[in-house]
PDB file of N, CA and C in Angstrom:
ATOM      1  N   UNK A   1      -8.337 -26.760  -5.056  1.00  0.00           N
ATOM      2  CA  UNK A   1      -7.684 -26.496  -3.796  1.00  0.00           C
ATOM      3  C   UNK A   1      -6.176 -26.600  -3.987  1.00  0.00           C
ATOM      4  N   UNK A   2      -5.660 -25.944  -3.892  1.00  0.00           N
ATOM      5  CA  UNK A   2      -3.911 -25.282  -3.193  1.00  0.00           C
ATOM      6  C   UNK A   2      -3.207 -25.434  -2.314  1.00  0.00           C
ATOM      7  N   UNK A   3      -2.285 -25.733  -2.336  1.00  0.00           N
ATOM      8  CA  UNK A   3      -1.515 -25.381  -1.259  1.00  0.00           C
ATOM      9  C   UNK A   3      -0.142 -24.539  -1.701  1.00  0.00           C
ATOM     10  N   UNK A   4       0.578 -23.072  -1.157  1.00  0.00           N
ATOM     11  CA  UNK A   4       1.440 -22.149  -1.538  1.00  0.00           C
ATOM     12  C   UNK A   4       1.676 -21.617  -0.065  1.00  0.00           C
ATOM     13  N   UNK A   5       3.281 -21.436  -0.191  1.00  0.00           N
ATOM     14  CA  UNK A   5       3.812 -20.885   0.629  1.00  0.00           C
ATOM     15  C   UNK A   5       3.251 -19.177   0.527  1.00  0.00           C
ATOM     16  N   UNK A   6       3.047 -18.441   1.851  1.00  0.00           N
ATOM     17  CA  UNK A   6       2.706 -17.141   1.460  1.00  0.00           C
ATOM     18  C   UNK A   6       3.043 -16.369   3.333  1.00  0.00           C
ATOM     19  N   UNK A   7       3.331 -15.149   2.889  1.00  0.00           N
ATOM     20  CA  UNK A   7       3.425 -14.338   3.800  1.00  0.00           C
ATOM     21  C   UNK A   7       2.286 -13.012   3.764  1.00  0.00           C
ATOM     22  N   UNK A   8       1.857 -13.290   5.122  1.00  0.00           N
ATOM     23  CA  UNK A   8       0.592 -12.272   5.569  1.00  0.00           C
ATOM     24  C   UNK A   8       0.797 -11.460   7.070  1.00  0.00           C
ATOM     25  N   UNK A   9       0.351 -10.630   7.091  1.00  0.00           N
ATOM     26  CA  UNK A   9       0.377  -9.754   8.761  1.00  0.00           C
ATOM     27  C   UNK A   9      -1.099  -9.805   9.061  1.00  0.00           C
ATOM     28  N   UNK A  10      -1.207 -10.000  10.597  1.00  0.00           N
ATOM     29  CA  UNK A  10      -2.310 -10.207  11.092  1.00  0.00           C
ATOM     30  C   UNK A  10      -2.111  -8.966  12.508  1.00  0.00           C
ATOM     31  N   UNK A  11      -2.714  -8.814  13.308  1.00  0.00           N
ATOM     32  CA  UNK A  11      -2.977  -7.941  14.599  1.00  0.00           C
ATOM     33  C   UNK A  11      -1.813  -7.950  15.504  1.00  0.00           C
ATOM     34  N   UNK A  12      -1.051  -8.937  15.382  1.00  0.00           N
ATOM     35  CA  UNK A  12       0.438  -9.405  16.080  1.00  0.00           C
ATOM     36  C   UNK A  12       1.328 -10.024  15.570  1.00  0.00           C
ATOM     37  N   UNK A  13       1.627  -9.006  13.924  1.00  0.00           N
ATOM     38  CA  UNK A  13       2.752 -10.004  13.764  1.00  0.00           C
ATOM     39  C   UNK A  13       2.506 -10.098  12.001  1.00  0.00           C
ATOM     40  N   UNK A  14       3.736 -10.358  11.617  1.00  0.00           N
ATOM     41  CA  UNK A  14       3.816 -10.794  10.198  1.00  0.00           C
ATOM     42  C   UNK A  14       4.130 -12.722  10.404  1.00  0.00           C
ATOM     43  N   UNK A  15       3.801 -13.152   9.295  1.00  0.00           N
ATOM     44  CA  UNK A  15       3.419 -14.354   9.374  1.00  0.00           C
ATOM     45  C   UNK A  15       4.147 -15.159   8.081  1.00  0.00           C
ATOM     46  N   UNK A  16       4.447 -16.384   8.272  1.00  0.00           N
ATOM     47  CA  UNK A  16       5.170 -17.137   6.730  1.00  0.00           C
ATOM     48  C   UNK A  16       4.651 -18.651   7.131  1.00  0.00           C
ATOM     49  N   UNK A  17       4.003 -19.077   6.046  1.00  0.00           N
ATOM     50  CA  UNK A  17       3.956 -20.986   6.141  1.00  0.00           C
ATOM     51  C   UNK A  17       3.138 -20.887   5.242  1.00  0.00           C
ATOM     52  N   UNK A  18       2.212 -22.288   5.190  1.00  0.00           N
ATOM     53  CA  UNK A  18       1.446 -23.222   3.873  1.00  0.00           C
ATOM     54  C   UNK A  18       0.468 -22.706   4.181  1.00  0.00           C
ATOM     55  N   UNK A  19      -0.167 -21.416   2.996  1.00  0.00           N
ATOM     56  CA  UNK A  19      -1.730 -21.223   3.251  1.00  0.00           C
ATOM     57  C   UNK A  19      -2.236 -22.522   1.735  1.00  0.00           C
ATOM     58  N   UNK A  20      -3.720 -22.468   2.569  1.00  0.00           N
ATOM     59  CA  UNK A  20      -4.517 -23.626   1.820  1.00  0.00           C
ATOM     60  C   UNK A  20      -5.622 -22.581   1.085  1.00  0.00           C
ATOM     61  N   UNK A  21      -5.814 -23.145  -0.038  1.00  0.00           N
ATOM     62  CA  UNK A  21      -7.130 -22.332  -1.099  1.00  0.00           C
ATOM     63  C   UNK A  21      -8.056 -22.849  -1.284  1.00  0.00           C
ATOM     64  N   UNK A  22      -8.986 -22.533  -0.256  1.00  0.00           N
ATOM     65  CA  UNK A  22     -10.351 -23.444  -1.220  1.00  0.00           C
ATOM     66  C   UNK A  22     -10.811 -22.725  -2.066  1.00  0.00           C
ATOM     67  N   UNK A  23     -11.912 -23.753  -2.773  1.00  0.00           N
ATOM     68  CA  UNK A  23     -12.389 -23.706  -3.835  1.00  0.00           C
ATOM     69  C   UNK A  23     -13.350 -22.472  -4.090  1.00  0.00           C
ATOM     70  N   UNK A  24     -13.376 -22.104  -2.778  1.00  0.00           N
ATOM     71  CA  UNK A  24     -14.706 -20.420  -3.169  1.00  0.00           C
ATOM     72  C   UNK A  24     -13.582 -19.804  -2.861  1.00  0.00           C
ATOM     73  N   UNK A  25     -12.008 -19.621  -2.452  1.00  0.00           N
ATOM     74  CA  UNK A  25     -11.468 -18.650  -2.581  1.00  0.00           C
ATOM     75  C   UNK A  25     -10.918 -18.544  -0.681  1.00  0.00           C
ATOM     76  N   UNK A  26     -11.409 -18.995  -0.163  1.00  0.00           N
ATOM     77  CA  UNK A  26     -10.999 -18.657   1.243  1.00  0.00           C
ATOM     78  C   UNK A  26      -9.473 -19.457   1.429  1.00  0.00           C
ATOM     79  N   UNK A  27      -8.763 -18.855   2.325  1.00  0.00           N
ATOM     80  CA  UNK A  27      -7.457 -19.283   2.328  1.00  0.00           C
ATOM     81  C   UNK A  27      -7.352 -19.345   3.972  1.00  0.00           C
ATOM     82  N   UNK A  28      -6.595 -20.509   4.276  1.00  0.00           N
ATOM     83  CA  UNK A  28      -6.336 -20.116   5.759  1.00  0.00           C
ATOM     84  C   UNK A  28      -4.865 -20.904   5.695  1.00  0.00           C
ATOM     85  N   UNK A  29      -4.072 -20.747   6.451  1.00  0.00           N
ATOM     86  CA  UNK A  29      -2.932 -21.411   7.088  1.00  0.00           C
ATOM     87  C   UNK A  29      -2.738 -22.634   7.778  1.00  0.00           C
ATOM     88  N   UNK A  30      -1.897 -23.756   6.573  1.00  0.00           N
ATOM     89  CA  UNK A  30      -1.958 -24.813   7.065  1.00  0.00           C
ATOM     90  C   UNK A  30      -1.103 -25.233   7.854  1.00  0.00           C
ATOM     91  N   UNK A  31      -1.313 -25.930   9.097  1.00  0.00           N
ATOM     92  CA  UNK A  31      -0.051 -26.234  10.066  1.00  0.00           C
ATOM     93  C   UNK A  31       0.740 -25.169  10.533  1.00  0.00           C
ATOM     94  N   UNK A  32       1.770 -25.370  10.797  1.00  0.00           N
ATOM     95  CA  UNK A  32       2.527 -23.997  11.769  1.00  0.00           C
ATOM     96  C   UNK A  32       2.507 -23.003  10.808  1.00  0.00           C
ATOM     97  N   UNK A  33       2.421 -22.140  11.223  1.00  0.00           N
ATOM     98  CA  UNK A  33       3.089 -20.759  10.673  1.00  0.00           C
ATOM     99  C   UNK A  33       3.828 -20.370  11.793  1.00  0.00           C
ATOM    100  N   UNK A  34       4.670 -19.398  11.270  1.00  0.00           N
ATOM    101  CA  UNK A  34       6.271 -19.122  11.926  1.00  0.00           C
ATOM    102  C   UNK A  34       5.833 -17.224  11.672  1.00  0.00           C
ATOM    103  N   UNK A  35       6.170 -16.613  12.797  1.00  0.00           N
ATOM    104  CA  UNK A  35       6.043 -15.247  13.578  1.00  0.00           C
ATOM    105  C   UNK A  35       7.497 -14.442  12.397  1.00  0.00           C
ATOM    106  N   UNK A  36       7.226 -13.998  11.924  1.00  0.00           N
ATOM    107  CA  UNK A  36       8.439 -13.765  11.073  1.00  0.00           C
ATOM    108  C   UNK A  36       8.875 -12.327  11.059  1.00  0.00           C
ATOM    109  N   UNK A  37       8.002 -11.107  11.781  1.00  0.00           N
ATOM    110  CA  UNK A  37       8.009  -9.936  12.006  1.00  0.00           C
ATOM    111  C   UNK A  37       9.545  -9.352  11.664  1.00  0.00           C
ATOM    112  N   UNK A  38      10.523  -9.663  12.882  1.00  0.00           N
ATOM    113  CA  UNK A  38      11.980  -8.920  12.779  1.00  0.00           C
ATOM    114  C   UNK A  38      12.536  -9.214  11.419  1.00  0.00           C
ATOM    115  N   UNK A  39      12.625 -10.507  10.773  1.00  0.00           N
ATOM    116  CA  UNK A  39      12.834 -10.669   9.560  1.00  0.00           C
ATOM    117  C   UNK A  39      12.375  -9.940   8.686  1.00  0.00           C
ATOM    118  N   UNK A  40      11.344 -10.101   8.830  1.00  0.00           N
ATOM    119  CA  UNK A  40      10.503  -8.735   7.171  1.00  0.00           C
ATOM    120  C   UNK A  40      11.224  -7.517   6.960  1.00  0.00           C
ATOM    121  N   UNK A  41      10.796  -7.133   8.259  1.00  0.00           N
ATOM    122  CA  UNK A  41      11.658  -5.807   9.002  1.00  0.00           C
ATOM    123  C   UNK A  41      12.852  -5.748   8.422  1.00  0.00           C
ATOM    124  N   UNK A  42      13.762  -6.230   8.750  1.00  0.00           N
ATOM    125  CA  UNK A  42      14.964  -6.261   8.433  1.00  0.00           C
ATOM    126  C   UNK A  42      15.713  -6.556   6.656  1.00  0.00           C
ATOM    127  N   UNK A  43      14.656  -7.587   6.406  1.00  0.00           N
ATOM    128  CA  UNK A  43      14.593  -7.766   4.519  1.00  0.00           C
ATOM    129  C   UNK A  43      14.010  -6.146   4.066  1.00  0.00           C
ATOM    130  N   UNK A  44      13.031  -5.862   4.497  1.00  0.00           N
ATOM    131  CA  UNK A  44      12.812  -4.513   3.556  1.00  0.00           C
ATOM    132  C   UNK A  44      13.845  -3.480   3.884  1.00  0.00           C
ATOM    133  N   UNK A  45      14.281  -2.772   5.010  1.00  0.00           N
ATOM    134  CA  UNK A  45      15.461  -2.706   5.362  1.00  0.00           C
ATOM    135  C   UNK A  45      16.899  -2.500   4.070  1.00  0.00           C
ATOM    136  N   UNK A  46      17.365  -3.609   4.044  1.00  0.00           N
ATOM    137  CA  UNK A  46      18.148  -4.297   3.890  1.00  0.00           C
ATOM    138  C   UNK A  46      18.164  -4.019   1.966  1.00  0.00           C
ATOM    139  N   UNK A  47      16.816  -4.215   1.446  1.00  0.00           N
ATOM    140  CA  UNK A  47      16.672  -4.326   0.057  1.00  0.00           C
ATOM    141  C   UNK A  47      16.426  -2.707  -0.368  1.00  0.00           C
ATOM    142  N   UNK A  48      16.194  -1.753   0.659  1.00  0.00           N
ATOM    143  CA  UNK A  48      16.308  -0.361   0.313  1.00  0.00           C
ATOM    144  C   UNK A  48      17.407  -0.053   0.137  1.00  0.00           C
ATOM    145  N   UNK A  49      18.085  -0.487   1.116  1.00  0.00           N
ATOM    146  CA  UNK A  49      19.629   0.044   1.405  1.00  0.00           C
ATOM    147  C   UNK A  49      20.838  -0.617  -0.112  1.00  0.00           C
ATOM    148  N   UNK A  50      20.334  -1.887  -0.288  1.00  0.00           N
ATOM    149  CA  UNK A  50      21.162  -2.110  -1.610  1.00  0.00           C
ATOM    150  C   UNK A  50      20.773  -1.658  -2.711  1.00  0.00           C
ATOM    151  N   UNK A  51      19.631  -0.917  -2.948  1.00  0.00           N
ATOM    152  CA  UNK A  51      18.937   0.042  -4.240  1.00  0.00           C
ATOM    153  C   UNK A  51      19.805   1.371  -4.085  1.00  0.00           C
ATOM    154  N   UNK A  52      20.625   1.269  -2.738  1.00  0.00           N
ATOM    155  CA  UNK A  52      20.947   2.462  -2.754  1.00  0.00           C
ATOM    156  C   UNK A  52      19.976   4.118  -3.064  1.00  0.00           C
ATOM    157  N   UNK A  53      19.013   3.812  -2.339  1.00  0.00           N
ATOM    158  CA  UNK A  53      18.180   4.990  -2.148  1.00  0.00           C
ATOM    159  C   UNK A  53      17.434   4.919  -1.346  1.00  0.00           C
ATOM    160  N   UNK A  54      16.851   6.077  -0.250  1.00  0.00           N
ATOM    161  CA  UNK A  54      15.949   6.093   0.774  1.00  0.00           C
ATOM    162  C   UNK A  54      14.525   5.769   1.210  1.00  0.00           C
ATOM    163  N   UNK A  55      13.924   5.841  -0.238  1.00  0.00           N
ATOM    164  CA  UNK A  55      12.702   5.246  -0.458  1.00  0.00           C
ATOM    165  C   UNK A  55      12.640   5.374  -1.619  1.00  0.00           C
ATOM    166  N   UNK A  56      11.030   4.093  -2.073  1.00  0.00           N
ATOM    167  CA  UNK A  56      10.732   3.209  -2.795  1.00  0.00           C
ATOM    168  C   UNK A  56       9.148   3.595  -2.910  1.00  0.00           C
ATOM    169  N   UNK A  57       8.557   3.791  -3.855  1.00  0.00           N
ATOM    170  CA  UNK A  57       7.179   3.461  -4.654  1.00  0.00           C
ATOM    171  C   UNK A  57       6.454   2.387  -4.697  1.00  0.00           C
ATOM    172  N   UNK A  58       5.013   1.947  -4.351  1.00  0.00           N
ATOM    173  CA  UNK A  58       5.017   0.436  -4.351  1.00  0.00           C
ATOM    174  C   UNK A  58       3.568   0.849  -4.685  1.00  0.00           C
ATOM    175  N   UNK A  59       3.243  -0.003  -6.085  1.00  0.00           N
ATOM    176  CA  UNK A  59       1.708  -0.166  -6.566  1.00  0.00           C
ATOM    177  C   UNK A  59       0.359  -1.459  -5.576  1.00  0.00           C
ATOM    178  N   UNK A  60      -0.246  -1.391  -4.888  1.00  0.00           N
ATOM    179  CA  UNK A  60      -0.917  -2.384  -4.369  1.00  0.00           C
ATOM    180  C   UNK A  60      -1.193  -3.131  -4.903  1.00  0.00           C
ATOM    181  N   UNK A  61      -2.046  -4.201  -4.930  1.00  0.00           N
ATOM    182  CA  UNK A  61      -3.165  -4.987  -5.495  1.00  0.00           C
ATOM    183  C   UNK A  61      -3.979  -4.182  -6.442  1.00  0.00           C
ATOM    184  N   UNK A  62      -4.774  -3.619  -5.058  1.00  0.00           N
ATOM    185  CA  UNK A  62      -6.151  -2.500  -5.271  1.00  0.00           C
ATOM    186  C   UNK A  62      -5.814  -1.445  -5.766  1.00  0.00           C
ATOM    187  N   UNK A  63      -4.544  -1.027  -6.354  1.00  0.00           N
ATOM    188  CA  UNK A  63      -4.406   0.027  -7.398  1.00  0.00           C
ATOM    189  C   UNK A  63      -3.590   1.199  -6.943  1.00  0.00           C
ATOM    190  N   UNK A  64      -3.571   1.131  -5.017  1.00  0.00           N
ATOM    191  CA  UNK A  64      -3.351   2.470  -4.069  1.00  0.00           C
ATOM    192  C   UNK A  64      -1.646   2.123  -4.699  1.00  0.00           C
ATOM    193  N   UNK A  65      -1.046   3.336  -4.388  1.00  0.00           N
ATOM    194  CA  UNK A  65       0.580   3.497  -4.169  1.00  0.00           C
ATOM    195  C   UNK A  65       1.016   4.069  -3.052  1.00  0.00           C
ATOM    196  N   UNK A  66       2.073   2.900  -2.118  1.00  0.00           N
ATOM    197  CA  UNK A  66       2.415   3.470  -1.074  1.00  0.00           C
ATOM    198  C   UNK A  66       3.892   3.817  -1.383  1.00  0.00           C
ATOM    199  N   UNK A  67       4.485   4.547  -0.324  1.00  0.00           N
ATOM    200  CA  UNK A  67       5.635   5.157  -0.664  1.00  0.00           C
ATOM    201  C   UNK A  67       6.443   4.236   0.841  1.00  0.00           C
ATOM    202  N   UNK A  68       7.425   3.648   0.703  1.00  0.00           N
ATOM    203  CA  UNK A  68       8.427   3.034   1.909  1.00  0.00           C
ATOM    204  C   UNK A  68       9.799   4.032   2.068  1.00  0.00           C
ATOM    205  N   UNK A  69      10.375   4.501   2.946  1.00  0.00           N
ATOM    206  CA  UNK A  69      10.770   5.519   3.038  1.00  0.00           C
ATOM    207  C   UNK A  69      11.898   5.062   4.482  1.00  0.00           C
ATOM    208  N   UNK A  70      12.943   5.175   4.293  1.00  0.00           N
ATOM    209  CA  UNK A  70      14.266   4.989   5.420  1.00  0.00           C
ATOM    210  C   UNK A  70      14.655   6.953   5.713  1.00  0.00           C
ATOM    211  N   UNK A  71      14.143   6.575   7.258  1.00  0.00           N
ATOM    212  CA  UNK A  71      15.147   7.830   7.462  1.00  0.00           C
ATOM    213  C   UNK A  71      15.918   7.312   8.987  1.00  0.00           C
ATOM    214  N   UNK A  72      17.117   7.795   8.964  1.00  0.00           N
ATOM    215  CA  UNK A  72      18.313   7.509   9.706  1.00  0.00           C
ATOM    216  C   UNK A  72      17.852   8.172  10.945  1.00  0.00           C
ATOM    217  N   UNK A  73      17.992   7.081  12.327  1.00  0.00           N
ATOM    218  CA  UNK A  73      17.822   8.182  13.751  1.00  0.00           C
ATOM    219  C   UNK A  73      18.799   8.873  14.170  1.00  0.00           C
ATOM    220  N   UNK A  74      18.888   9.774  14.617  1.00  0.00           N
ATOM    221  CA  UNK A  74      19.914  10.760  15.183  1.00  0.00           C
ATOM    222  C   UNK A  74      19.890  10.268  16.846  1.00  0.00           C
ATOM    223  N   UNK A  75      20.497   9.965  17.379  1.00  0.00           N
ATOM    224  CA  UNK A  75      20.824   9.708  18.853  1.00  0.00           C
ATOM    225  C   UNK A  75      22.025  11.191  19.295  1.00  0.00           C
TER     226      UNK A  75
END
C-alpha cells in the first residue's frame, strides 16, 4: 500500500491530492482533494504556448495518440 500525490478528472472536474494504493491495485483519494480544473486548463495552455507551437502529440497509457491543439478566438 501507497500513498502518491496524483491528478485525475472525474464527471465535475479535474482533481489533485493523496491517492492511496491498495494492494489488488484499487486507488482512491485520501483526505481532501482540491477541484483544480482552471489550473490544468491554464498549465496546458501555458506549456503549449512556451513550446512555441499550436499543438502537441501525446502517446496514452493504452497506446491511443491524442493530438492537443490551441486555436486563437476571433471576437
Amino acid at each position: 500500500m501507497t500513498d502518491e500525490f496524483h491528478v485525475g478528472c472525474g464527471i465535475f472536474g479535474i482533481y489533485a491530492g493523496r491517492v492511496h494504493t491498495y494492494k489488488d491495485g484499487h486507488q482512491e483519494f485520501r483526505g481532501e482533494k482540491h477541484e483544480v480544473t482552471e489550473d490544468c486548463i491554464h498549465s496546458v495552455i501555458a506549456y503549449l504556448l512556451s513550446k512555441n507551437n499550436e499543438s502537441d502529440v501525446y502517446c496514452l497509457k493504452d497506446g491511443r495518440e491524442v493530438q492537443l491543439k490551441l486555436v486563437e478566438v476571433k471576437k
